[in-house]
Protein backbone atom coordinates (compact mmCIF):
# COMPACT_ATOMS: atom_id res chain seq x y z
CA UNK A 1 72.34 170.57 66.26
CA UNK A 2 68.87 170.42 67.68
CA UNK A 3 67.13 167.02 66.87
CA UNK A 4 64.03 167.82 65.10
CA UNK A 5 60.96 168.00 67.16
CA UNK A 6 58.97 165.04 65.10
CA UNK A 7 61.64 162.78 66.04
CA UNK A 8 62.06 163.94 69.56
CA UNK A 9 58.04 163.01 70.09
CA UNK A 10 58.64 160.11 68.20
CA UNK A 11 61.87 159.22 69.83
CA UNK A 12 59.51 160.00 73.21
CA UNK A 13 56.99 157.80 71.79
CA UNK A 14 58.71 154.54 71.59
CA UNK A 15 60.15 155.03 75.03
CA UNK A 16 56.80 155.28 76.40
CA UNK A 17 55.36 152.22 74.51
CA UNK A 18 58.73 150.35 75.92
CA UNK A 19 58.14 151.67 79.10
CA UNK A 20 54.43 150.26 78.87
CA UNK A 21 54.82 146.96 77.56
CA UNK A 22 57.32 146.36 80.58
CA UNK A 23 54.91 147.26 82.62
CA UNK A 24 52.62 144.92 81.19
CA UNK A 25 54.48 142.47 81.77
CA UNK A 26 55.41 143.17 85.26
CA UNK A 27 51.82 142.89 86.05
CA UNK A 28 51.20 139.90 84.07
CA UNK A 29 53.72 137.99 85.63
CA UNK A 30 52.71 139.32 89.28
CA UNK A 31 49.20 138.44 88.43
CA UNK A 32 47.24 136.40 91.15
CA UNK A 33 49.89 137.07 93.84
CA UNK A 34 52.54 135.32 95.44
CA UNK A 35 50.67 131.82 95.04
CA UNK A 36 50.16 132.24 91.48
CA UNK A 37 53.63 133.16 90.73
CA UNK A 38 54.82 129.93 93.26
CA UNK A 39 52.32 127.94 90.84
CA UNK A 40 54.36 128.64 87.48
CA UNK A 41 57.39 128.81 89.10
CA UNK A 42 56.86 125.03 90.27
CA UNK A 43 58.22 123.85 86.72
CA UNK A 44 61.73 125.69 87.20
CA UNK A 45 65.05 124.00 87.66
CA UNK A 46 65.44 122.66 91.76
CA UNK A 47 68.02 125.64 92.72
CA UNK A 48 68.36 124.29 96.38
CA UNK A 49 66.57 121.50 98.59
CA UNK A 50 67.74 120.59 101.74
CA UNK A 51 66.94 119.96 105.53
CA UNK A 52 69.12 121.15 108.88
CA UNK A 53 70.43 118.18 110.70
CA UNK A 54 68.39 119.91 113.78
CA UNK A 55 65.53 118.07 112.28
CA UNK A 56 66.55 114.61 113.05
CA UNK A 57 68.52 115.94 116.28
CA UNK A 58 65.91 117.69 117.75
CA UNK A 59 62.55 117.50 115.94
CA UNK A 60 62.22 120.76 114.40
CA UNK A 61 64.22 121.88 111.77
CA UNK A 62 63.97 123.97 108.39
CA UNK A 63 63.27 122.44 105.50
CA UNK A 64 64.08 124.36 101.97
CA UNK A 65 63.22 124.19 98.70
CA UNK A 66 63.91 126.78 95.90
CA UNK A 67 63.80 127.20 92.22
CA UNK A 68 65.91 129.61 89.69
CA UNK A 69 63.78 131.36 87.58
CA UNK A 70 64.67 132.23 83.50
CA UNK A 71 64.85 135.85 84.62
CA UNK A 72 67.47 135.65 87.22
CA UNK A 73 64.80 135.32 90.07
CA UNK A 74 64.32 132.45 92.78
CA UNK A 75 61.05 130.88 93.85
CA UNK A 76 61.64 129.64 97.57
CA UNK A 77 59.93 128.35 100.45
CA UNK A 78 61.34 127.56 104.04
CA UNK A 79 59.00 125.17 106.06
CA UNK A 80 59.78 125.10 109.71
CA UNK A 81 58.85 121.58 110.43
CA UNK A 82 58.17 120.12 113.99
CA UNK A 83 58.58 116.27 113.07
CA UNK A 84 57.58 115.24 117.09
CA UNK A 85 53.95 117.12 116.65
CA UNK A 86 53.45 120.14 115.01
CA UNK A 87 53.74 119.32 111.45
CA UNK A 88 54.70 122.91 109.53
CA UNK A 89 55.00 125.21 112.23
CA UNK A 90 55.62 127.97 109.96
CA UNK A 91 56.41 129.42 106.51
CA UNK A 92 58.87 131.81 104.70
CA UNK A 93 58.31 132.01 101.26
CA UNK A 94 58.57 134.47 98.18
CA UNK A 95 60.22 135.09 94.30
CA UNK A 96 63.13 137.60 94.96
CA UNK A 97 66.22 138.08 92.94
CA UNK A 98 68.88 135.68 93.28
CA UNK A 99 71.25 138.03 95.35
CA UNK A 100 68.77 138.79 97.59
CA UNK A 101 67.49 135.09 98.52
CA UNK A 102 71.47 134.23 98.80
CA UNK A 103 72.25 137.27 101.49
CA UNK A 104 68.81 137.17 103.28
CA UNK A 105 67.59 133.19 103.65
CA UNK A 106 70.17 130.90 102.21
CA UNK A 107 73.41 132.00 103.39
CA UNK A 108 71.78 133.37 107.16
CA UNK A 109 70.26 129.25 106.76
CA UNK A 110 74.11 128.17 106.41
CA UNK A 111 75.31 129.87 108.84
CA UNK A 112 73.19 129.06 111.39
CA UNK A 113 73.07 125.22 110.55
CA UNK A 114 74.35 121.93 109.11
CA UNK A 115 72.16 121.89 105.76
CA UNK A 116 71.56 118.03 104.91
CA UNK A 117 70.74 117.92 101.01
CA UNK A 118 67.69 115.59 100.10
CA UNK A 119 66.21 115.01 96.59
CA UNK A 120 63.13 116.97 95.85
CA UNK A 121 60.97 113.79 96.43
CA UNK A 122 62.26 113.42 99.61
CA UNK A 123 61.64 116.56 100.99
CA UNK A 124 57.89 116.64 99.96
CA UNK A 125 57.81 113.35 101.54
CA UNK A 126 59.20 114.60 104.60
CA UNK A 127 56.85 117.45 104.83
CA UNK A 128 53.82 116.14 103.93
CA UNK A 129 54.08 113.47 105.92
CA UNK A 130 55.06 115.89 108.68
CA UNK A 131 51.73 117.36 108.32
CA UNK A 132 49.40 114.43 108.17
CA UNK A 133 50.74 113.62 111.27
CA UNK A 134 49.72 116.52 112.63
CA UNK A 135 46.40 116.40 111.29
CA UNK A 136 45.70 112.58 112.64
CA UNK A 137 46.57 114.87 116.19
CA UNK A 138 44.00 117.08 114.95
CA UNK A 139 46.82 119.98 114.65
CA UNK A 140 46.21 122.25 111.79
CA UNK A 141 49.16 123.15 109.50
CA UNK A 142 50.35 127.16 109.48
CA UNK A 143 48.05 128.72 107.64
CA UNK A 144 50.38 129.70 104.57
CA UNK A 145 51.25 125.54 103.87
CA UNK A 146 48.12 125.39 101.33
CA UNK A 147 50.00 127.60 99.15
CA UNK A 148 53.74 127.25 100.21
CA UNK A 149 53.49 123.81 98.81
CA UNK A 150 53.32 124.78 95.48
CA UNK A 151 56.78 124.72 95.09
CA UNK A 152 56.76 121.19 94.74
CA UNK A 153 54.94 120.99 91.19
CA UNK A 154 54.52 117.61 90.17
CA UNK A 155 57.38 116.44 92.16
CA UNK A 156 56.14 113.05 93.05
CA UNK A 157 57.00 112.12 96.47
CA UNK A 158 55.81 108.16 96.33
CA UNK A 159 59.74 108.12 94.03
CA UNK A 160 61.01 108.53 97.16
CA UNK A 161 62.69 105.65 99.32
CA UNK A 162 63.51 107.05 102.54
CA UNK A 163 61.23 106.27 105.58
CA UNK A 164 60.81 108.62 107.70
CA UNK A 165 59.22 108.55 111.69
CA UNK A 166 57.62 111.45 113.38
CA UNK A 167 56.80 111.58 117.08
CA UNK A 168 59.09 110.56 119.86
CA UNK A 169 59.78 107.40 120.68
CA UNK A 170 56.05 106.61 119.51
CA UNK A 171 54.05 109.53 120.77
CA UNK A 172 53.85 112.35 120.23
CA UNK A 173 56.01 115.14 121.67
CA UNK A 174 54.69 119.22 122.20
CA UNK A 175 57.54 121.66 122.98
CA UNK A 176 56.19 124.94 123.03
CA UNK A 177 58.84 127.21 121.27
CA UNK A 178 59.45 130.88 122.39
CA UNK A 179 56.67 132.12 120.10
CA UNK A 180 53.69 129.77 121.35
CA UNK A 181 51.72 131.80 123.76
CA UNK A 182 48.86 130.78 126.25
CA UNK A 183 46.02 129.85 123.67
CA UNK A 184 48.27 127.98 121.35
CA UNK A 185 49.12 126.00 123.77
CA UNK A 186 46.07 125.33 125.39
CA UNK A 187 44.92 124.14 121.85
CA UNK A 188 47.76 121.83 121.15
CA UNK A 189 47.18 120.28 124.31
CA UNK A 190 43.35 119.71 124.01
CA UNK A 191 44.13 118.53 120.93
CA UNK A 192 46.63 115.71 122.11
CA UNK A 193 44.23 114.60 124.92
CA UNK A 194 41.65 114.08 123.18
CA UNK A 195 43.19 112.12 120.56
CA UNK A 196 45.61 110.28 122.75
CA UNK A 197 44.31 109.89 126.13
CA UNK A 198 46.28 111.18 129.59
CA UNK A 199 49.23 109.04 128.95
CA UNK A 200 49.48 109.02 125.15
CA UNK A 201 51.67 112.16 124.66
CA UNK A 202 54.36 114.43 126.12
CA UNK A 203 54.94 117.87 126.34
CA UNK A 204 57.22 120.19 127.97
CA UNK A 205 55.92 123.81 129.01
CA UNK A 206 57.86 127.15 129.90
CA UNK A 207 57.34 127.88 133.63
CA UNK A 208 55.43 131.21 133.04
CA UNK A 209 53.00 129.23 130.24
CA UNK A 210 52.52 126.48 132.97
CA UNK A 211 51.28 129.61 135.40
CA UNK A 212 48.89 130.94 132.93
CA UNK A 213 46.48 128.02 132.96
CA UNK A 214 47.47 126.04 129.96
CA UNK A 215 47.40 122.94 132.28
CA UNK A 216 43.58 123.22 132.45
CA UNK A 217 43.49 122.34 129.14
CA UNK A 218 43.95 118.38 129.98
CA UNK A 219 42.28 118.77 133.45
């Protein structure tokens, strides 16, 4: 039997008011962008926080922190911290569903190192501190740490007990990474002469980097 058409358009009617209101609130809880949504996701429930042992091995490691959402999403940021110079050298950050942050960041993050867990306080420690380093050097964060640090919330990082030393063996250390052309380099290096004199710093260079003039830099 065919439904009658009343309750077909009201039938049609709820649908679209359903259909609406989830809209709404898609849009509501996208408003203001990514840091917006990092800002009241920074109550949530600590999902994952940890730090590759490359970090402490080598200088420069990830650090990540993420949060599960009550909707089945995760709030997550990756800092790529440079603990001899740099400070945060970059960002990855972003709410995605659960599966997604597992298969694309998390488990690629396992596989590719030894993940060290550290308590939330900790790992703000580590990364601010990371950064005022930097900053003393007169080396600017990546641009994206103002809001990728909003995962922390009010996690307070002065709880924390571990001490924690950047530089190498007192000074600091520039390695430019695969990614740091010409001009970066040349600003790092200003930078560390400035603030440290000639023989207050190290750095090592690529070979073609060294040929493009970065060396004037500290002439």
């Amino acid at each position: 039997m065919a439904m009658d058409p009343r309750r077909r358009q009201k039938k049609l009617e709820r649908r679209r008011a359903r259909q609406k209101a989830q809209r709404r609130e898609l849009a509501r809880r996208s408003a203001g962008g990514l840091p917006a949504r990092l800002e009241r996701a920074s109550a949530a429930p600590i999902l994952h926080c940890s730090a590759s042992e490359t970090l402490w091995e080598e200088g420069i490691g990830e650090v990540l922190v993420s949060r599960q959402l009550s909707g089945g999403s995760v709030a997550f940021v990756a800092f790529l911290v440079d603990m001899y110079c740099l400070g945060v050298k970059d960002v990855i950050m972003n709410v995605a569903p659960r599966a997604q942050y597992e298969a694309n960041l998390y488990q690629k993050l396992k596989e590719r190192y030894t993940l060290i867990p550290l308590k939330p306080e900790c790992a703000r420690k580590l990364v601010e501190g990371a950064v005022e380093y930097a900053e003393d050097l007169g080396l600017a964060p990546h641009p994206d740490y103002g809001t990728a640090r909003l995962i922390f919330g009010d996690v307070d990082a002065a709880a924390c007990q571990e001490q924690y030393e950047y530089g190498s063996e007192g000074k600091p250390f520039f390695v430019a990474g695969p990614h740091d052309d010409a001009a970066k380099c040349k600003y790092v290096l200003h930078s560390l002469h400035q603030r440290c004199g000639p023989h207050g710093y190290h750095f090592i260079l690529p070979a073609g980097l060294a040929d493009e003039g970065v060396l004037e830099a500290i002439e």
